[in-house]
PDB file of N, CA and C in Angstrom:
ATOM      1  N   UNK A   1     -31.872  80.657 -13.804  1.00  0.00           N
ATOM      2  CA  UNK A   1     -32.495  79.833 -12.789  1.00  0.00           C
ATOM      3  C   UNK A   1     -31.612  78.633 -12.440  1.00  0.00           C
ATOM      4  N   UNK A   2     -30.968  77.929 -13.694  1.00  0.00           N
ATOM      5  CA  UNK A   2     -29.972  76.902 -13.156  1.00  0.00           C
ATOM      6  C   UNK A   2     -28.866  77.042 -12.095  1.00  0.00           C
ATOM      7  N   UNK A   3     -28.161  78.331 -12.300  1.00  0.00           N
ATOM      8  CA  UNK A   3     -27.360  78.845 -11.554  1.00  0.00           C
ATOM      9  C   UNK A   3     -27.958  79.024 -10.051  1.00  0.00           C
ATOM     10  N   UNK A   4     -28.826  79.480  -9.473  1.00  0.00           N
ATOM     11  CA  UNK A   4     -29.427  79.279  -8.497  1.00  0.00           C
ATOM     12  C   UNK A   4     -30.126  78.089  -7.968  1.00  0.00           C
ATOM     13  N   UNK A   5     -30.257  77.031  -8.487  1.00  0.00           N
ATOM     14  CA  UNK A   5     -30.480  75.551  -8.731  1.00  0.00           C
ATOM     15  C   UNK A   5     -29.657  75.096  -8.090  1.00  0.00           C
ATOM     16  N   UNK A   6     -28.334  75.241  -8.605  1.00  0.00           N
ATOM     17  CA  UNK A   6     -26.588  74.960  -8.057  1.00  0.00           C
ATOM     18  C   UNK A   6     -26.633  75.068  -6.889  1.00  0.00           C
ATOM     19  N   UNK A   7     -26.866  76.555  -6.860  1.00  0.00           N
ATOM     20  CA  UNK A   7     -26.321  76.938  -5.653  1.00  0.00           C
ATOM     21  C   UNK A   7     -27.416  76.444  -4.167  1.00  0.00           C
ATOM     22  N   UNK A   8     -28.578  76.271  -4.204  1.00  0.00           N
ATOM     23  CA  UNK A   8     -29.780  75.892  -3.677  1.00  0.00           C
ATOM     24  C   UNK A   8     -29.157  74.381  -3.135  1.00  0.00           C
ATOM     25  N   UNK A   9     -28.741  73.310  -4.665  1.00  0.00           N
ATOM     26  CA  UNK A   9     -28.483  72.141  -4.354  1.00  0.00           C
ATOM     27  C   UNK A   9     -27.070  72.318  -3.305  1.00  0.00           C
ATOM     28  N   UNK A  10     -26.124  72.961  -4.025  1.00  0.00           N
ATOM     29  CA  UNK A  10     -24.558  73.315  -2.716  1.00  0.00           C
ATOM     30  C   UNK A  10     -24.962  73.353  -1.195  1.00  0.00           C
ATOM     31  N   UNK A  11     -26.058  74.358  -0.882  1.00  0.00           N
ATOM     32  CA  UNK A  11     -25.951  74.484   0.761  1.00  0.00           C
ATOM     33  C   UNK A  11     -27.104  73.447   1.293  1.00  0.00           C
ATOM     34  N   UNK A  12     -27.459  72.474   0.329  1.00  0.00           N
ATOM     35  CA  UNK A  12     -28.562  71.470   0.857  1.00  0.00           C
ATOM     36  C   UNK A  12     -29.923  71.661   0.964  1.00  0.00           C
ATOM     37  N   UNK A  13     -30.579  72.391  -0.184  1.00  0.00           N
ATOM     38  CA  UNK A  13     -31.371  72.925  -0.336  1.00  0.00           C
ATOM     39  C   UNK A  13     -32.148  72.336  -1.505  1.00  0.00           C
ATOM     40  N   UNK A  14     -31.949  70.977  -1.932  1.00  0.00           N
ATOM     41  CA  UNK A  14     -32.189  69.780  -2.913  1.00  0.00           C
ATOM     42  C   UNK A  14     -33.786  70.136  -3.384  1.00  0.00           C
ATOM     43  N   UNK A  15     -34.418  70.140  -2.032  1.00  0.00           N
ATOM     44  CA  UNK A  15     -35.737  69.668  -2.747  1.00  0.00           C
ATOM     45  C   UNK A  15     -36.447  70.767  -3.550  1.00  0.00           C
ATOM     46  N   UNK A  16     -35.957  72.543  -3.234  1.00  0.00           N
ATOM     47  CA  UNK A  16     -36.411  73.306  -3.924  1.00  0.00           C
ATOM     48  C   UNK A  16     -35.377  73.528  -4.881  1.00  0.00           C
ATOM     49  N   UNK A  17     -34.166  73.067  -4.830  1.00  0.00           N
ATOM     50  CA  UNK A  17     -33.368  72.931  -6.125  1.00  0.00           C
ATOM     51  C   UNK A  17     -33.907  72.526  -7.309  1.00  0.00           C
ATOM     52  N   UNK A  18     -34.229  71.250  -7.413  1.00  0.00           N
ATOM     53  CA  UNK A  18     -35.137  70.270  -8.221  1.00  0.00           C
ATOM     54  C   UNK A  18     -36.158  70.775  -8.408  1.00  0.00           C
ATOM     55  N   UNK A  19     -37.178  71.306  -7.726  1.00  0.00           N
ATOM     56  CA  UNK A  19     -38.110  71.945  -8.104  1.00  0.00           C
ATOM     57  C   UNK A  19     -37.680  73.253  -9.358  1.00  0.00           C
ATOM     58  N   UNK A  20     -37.062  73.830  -8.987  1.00  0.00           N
ATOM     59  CA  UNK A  20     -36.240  74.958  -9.896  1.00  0.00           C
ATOM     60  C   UNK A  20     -35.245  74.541 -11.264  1.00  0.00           C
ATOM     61  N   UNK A  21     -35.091  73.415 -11.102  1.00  0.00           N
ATOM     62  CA  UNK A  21     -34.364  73.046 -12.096  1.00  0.00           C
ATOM     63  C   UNK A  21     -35.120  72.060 -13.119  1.00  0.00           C
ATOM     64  N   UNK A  22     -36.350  71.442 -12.049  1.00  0.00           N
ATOM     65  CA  UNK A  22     -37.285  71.090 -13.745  1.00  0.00           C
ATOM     66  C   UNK A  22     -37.735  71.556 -14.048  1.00  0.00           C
ATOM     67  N   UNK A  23     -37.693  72.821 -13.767  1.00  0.00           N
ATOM     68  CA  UNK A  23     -39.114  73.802 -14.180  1.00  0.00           C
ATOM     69  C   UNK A  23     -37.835  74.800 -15.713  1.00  0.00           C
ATOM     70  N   UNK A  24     -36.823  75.122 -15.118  1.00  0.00           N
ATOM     71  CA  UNK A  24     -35.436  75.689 -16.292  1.00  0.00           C
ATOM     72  C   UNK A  24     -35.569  74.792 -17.581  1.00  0.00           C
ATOM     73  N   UNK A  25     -35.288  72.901 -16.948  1.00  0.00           N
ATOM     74  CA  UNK A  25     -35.324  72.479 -18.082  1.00  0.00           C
ATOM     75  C   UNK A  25     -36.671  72.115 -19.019  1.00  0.00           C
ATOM     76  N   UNK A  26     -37.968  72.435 -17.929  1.00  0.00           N
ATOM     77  CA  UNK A  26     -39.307  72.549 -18.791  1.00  0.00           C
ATOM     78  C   UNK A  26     -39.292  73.206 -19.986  1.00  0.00           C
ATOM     79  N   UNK A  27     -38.710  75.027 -19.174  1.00  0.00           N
ATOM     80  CA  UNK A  27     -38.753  75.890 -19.809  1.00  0.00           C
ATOM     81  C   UNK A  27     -37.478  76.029 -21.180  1.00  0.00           C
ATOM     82  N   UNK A  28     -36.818  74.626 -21.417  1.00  0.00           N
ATOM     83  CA  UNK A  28     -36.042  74.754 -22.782  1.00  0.00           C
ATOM     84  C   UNK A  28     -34.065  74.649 -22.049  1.00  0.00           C
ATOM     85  N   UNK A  29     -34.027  74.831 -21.233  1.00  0.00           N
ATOM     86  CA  UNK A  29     -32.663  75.158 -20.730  1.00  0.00           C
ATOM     87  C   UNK A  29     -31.909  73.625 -20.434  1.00  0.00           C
ATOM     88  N   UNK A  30     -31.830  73.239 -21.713  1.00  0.00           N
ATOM     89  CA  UNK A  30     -30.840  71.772 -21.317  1.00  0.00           C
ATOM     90  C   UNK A  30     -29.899  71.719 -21.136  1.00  0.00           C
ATOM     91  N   UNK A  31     -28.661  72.950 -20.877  1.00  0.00           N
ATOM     92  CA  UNK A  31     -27.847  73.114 -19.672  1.00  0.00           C
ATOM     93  C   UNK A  31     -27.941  72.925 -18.135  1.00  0.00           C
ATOM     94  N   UNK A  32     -29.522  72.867 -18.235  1.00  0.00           N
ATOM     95  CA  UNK A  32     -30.036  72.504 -16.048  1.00  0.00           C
ATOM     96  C   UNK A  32     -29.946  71.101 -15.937  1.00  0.00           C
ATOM     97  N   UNK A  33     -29.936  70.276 -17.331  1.00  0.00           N
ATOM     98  CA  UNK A  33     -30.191  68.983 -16.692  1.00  0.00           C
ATOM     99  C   UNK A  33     -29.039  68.223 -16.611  1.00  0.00           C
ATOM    100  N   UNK A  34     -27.258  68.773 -16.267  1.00  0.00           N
ATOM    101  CA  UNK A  34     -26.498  68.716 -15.015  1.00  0.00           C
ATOM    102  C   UNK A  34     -26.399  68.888 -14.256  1.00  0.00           C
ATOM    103  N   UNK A  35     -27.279  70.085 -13.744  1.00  0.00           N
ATOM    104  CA  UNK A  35     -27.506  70.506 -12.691  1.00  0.00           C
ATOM    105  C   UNK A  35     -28.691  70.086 -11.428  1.00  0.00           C
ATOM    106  N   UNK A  36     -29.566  69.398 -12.444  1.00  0.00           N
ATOM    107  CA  UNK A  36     -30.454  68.532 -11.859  1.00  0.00           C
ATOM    108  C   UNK A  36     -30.183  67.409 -11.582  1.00  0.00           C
ATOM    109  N   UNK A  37     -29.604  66.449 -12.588  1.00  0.00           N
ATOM    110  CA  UNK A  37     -28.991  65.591 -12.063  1.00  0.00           C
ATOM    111  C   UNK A  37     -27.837  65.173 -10.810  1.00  0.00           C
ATOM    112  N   UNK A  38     -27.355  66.222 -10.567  1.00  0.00           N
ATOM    113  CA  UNK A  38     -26.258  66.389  -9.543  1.00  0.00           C
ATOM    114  C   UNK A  38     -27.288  66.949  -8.034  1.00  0.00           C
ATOM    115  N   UNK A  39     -28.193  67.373  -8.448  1.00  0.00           N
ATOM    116  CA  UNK A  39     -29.276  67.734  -7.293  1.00  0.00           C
ATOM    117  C   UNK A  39     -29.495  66.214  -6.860  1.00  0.00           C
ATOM    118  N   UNK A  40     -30.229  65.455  -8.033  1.00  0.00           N
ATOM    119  CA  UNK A  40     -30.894  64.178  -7.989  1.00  0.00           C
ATOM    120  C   UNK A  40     -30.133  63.110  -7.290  1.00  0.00           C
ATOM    121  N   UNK A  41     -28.491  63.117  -7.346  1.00  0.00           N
ATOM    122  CA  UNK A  41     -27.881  62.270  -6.668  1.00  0.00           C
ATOM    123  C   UNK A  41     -27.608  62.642  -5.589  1.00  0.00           C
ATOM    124  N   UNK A  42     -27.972  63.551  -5.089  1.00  0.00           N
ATOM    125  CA  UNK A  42     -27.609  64.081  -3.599  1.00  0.00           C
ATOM    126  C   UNK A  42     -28.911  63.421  -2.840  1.00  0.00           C
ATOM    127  N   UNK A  43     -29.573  62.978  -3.774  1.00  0.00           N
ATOM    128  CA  UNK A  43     -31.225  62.456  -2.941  1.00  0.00           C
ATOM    129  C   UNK A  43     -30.952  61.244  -3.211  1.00  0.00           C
ATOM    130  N   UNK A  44     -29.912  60.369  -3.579  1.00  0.00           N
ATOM    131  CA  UNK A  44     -29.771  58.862  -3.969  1.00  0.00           C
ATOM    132  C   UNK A  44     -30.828  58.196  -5.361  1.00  0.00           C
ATOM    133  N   UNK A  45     -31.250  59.635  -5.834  1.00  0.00           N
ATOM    134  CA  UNK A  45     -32.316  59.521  -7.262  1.00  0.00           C
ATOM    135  C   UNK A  45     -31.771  58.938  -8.363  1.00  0.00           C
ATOM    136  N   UNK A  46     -30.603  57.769  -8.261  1.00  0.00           N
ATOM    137  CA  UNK A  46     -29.813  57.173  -9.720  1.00  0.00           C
ATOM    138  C   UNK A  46     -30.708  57.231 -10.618  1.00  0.00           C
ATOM    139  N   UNK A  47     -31.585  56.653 -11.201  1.00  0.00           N
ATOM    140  CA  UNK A  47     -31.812  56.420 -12.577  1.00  0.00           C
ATOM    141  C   UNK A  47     -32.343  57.569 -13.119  1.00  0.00           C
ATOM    142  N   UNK A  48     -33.132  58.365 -12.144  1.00  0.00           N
ATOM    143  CA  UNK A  48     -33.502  59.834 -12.800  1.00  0.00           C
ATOM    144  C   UNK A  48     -32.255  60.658 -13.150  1.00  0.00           C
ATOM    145  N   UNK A  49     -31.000  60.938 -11.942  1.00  0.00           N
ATOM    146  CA  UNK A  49     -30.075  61.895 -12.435  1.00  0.00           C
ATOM    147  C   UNK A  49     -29.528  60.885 -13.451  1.00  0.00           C
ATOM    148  N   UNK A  50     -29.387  59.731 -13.808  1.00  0.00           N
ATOM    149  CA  UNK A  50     -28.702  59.122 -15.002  1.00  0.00           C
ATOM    150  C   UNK A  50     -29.412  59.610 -16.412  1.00  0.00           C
ATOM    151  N   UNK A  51     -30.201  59.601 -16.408  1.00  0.00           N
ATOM    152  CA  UNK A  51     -31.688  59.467 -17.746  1.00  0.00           C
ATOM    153  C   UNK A  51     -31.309  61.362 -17.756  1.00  0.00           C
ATOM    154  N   UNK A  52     -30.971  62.185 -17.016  1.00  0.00           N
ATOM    155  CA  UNK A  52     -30.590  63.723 -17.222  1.00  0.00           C
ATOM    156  C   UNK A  52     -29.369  63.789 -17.759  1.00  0.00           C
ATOM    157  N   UNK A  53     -28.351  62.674 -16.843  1.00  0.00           N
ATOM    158  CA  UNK A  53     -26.983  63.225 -17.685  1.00  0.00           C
ATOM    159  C   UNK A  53     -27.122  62.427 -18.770  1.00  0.00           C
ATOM    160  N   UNK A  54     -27.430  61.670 -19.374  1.00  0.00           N
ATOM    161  CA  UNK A  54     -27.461  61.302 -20.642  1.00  0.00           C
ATOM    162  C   UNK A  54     -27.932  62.096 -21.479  1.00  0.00           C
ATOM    163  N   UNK A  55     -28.842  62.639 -21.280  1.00  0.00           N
ATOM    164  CA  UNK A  55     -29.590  63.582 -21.923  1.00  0.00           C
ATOM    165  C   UNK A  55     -28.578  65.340 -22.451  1.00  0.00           C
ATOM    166  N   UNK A  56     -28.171  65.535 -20.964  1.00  0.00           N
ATOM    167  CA  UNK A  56     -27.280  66.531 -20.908  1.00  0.00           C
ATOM    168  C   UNK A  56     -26.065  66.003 -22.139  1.00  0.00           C
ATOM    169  N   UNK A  57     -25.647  65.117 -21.808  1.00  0.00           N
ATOM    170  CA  UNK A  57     -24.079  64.406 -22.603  1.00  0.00           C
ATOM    171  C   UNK A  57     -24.371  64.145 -24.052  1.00  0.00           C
ATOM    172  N   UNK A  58     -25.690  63.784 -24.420  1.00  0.00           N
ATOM    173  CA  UNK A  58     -25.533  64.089 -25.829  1.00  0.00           C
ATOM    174  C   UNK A  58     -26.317  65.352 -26.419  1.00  0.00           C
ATOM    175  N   UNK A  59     -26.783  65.969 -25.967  1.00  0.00           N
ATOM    176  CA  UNK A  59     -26.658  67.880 -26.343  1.00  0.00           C
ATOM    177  C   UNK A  59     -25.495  68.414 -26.006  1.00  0.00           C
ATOM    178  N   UNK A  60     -24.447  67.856 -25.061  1.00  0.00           N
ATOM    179  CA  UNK A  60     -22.980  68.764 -24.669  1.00  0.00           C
ATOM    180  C   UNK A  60     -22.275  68.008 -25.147  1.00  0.00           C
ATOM    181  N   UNK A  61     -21.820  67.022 -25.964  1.00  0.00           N
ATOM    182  CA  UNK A  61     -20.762  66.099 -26.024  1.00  0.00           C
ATOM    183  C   UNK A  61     -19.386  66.385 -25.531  1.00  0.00           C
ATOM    184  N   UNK A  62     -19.257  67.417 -25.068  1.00  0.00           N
ATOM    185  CA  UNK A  62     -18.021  68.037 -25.499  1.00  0.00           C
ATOM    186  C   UNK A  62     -17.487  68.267 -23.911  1.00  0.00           C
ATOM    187  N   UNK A  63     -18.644  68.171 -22.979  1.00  0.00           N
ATOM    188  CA  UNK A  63     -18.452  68.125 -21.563  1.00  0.00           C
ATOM    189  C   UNK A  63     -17.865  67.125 -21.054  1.00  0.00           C
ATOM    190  N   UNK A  64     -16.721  66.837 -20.538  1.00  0.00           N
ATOM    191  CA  UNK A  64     -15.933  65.919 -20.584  1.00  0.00           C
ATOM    192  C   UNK A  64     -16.255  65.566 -19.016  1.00  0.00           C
ATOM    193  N   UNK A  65     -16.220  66.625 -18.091  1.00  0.00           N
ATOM    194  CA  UNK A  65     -16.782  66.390 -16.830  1.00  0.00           C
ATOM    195  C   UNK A  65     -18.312  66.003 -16.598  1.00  0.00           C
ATOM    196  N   UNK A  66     -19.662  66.018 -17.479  1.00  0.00           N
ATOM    197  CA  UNK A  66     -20.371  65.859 -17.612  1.00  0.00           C
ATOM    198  C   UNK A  66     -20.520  63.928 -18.086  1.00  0.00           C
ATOM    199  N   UNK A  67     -19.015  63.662 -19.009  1.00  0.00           N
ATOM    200  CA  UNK A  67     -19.263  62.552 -19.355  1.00  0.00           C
ATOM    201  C   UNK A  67     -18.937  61.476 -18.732  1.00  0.00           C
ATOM    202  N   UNK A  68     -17.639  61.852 -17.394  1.00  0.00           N
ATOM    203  CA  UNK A  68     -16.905  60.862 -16.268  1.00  0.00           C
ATOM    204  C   UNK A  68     -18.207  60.896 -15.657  1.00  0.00           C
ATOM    205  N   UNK A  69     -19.018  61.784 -14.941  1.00  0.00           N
ATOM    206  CA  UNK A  69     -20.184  61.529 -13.623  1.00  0.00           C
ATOM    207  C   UNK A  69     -21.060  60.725 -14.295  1.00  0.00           C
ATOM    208  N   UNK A  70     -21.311  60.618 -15.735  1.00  0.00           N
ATOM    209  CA  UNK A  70     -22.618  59.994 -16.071  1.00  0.00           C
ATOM    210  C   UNK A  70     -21.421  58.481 -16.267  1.00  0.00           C
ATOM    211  N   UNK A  71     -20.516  58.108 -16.632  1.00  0.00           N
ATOM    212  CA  UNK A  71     -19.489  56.967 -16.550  1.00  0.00           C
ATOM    213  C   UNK A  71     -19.826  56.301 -15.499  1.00  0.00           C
ATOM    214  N   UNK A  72     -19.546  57.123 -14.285  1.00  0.00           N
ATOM    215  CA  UNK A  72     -19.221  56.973 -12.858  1.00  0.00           C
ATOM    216  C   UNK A  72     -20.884  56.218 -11.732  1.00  0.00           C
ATOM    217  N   UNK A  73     -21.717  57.306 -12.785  1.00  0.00           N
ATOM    218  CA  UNK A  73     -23.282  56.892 -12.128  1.00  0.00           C
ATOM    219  C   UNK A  73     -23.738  55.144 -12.986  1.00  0.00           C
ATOM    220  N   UNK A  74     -23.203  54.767 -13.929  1.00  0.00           N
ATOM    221  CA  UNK A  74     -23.895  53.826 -14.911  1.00  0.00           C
ATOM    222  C   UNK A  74     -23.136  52.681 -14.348  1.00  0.00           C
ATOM    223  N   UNK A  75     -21.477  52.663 -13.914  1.00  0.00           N
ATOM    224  CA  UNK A  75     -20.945  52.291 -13.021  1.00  0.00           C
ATOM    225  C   UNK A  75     -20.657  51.400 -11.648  1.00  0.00           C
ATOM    226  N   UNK A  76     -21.932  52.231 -11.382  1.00  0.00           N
ATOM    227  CA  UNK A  76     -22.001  52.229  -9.709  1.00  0.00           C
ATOM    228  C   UNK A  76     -20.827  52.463  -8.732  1.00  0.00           C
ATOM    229  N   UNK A  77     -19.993  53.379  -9.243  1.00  0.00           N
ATOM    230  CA  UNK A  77     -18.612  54.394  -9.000  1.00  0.00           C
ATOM    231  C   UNK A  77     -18.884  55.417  -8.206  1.00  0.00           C
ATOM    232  N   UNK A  78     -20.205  55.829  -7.420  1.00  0.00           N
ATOM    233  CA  UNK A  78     -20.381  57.131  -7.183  1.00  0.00           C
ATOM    234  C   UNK A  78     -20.954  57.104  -5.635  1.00  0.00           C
ATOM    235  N   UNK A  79     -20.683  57.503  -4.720  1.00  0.00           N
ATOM    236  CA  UNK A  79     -21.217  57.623  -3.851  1.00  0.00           C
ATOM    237  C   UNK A  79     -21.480  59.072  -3.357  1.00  0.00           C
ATOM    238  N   UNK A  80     -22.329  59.441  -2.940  1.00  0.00           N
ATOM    239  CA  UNK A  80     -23.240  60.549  -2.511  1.00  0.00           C
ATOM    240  C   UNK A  80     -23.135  60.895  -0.903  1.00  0.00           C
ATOM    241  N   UNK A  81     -22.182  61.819  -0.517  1.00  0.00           N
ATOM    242  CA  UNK A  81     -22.715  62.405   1.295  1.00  0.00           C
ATOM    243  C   UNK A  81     -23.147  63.204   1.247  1.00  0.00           C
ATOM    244  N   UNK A  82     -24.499  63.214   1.942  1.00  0.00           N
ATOM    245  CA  UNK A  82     -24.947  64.155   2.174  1.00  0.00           C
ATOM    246  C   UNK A  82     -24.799  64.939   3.548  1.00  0.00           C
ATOM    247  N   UNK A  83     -24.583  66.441   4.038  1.00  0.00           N
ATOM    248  CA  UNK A  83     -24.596  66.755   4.943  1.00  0.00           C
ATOM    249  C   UNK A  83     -25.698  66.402   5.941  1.00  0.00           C
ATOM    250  N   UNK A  84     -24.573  66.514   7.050  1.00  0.00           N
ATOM    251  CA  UNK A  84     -26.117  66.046   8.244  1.00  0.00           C
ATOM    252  C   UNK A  84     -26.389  67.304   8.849  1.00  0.00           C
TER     253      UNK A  84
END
């Protein structure tokens, strides 16, 4: 389901992304909550996608790209376009 989450959030498809991706990480999959979070900043949702990648970053430590975006979001390093 995360994988389709992704891809949902890629062509701008956020709000049923998120829907799909809290429901993955309801269901136990704390690999979605990068994927949610990266949904969440496409909606300008900082402190929620922050409070995910943190979450994500210390179950993955090891995600190094997981650990610059959550750097980058705590920051205020990150800016978000969204398609029009």
């Amino acid at each position: 389901m995360s994988e389709y989450g992704s891809f949902l959030t890629s062509v701008g498809h956020t709000d049923k992304a998120i829907t799909l991706l809290k429901q993955s990480v309801k269901d136990g999959n704390t690999a979605a909550k990068f994927e949610l979070a990266v949904a969440l900043l496409t909606q300008g949702k900082q402190t929620e996608a922050e409070k995910n990648l943190r979450e994500y970053v210390q179950a993955h430590p090891q995600n190094t790209q997981a650990k610059q975006l959550l750097q980058a979001v705590q920051s205020g390093k990150i800016e978000v376009k969204t398609a029009q």
